[in-house]
C-alpha atoms as a PDB file:
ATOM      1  CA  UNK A   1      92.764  86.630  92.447  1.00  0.00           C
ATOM      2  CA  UNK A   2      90.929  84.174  94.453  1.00  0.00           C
ATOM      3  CA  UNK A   3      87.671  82.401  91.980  1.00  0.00           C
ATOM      4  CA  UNK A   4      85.749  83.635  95.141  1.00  0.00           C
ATOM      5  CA  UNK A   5      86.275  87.347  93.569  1.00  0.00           C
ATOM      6  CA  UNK A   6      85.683  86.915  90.032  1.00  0.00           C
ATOM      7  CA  UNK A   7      82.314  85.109  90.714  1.00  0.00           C
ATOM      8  CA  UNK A   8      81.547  88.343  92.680  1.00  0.00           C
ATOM      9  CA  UNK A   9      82.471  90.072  90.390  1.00  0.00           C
ATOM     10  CA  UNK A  10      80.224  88.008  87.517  1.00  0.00           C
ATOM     11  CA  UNK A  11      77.317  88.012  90.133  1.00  0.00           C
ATOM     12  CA  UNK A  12      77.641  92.114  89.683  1.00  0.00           C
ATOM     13  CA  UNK A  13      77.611  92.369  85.882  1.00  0.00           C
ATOM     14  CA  UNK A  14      74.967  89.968  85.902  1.00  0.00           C
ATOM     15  CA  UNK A  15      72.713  91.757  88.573  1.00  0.00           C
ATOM     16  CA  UNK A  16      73.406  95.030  87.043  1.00  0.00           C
ATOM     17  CA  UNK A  17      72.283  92.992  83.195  1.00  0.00           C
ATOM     18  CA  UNK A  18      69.344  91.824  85.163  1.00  0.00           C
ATOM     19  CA  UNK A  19      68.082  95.103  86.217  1.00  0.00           C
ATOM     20  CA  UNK A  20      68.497  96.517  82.874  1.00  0.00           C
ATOM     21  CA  UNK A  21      66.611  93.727  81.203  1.00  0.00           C
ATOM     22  CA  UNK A  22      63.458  94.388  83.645  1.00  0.00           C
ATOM     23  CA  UNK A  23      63.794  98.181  82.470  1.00  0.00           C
ATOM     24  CA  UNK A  24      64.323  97.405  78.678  1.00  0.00           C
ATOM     25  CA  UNK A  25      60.484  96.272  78.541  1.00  0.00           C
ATOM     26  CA  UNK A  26      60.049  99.871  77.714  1.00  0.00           C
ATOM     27  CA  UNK A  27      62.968 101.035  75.679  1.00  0.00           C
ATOM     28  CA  UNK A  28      64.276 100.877  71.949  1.00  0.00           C
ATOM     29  CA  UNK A  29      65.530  97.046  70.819  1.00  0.00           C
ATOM     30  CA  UNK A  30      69.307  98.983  71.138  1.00  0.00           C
ATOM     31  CA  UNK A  31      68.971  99.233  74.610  1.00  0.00           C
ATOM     32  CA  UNK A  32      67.462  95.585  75.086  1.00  0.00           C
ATOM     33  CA  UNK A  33      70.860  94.543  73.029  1.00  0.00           C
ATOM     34  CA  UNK A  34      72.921  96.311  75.426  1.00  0.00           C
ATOM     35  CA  UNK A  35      71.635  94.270  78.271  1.00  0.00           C
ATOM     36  CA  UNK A  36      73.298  91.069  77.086  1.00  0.00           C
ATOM     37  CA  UNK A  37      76.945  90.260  77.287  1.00  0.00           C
ATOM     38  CA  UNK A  38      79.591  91.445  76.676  1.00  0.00           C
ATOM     39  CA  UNK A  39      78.683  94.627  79.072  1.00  0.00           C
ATOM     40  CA  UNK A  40      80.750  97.595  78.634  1.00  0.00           C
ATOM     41  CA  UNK A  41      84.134  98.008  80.268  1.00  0.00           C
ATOM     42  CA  UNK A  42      83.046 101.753  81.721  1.00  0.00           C
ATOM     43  CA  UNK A  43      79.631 100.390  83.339  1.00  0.00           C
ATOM     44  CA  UNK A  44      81.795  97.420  84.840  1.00  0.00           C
ATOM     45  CA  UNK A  45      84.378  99.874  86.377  1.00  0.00           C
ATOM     46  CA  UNK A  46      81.604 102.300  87.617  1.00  0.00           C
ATOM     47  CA  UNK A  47      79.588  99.208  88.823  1.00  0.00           C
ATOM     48  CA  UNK A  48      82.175  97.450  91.063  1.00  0.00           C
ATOM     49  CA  UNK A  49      83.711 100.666  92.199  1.00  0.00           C
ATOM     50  CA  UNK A  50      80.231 101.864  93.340  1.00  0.00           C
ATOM     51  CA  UNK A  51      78.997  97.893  94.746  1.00  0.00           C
ATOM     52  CA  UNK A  52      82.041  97.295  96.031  1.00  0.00           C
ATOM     53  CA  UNK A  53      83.832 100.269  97.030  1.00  0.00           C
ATOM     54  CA  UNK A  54      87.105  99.421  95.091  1.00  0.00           C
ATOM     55  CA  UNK A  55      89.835 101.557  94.177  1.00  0.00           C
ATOM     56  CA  UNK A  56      90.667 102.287  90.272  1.00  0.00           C
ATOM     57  CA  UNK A  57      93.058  99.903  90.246  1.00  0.00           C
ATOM     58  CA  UNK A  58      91.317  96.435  91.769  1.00  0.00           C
ATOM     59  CA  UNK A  59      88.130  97.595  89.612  1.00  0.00           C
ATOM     60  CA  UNK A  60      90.465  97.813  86.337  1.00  0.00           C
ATOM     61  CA  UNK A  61      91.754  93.752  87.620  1.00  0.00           C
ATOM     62  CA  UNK A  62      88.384  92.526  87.838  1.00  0.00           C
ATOM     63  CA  UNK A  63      86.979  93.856  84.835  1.00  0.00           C
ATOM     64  CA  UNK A  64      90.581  92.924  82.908  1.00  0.00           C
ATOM     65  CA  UNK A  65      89.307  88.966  84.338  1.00  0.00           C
ATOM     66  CA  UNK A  66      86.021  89.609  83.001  1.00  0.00           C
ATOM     67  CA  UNK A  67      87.140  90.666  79.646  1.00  0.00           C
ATOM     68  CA  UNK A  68      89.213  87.821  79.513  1.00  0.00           C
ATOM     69  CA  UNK A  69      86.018  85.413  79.976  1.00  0.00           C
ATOM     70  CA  UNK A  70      83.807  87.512  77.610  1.00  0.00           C
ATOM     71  CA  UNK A  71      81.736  88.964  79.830  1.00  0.00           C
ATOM     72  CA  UNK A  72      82.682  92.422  79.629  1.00  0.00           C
ATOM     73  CA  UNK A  73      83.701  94.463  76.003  1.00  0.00           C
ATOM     74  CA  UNK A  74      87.857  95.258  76.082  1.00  0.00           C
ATOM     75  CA  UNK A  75      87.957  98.773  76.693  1.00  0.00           C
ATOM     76  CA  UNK A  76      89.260  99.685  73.238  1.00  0.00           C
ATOM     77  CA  UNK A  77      85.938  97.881  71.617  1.00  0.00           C
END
C-alpha cells in the first residue's frame, strides 16, 4: 500500500474527527471523547467505503494500517 493511500486514508478519519468536534459544542463530554483518536473501526469502514467508494475488503486494509498506527480502535476493542 502506497504512503500516498494511508495519508488518504488519515486525511479521512481526521476530516470525519473534525466534523464531529465542530458538532460536539452541543453534545454530552462522551461524545466530545469520541471525537479524538483512536476512532472506531465501524465508522472508519463506513467512512472510507462511503468517501471513497471502496469495496469491503480495501476498506478492512486501510483501517487494519490505521489500527496499526493508533488511529483507529482494533475491531475487537
Amino acid at each position: 500500500m502506497s504512503l500516498k493511500s494511508i495519508a488518504l486514508a488519515a486525511a479521512v478519519a481526521l476530516s470525519s474527527a473534525l466534523l464531529a468536534t465542530g458538532q460536539a459544542t452541543a453534545t454530552s463530554h462522551t461524545q466530545v471523547r469520541a471525537a479524538k483518536p483512536p476512532f472506531p473501526y465501524a465508522d472508519c469502514i463506513r467512512e472510507v467505503k462511503k468517501q471513497h467508494k471502496a469495496s469491503d475488503r480495501r476498506a478492512k486494509q486501510v483501517c487494519d494500517q490505521l489500527v496499526e498506527k493508533g488511529w483507529i480502535k482494533p475491531p475487537n476493542a
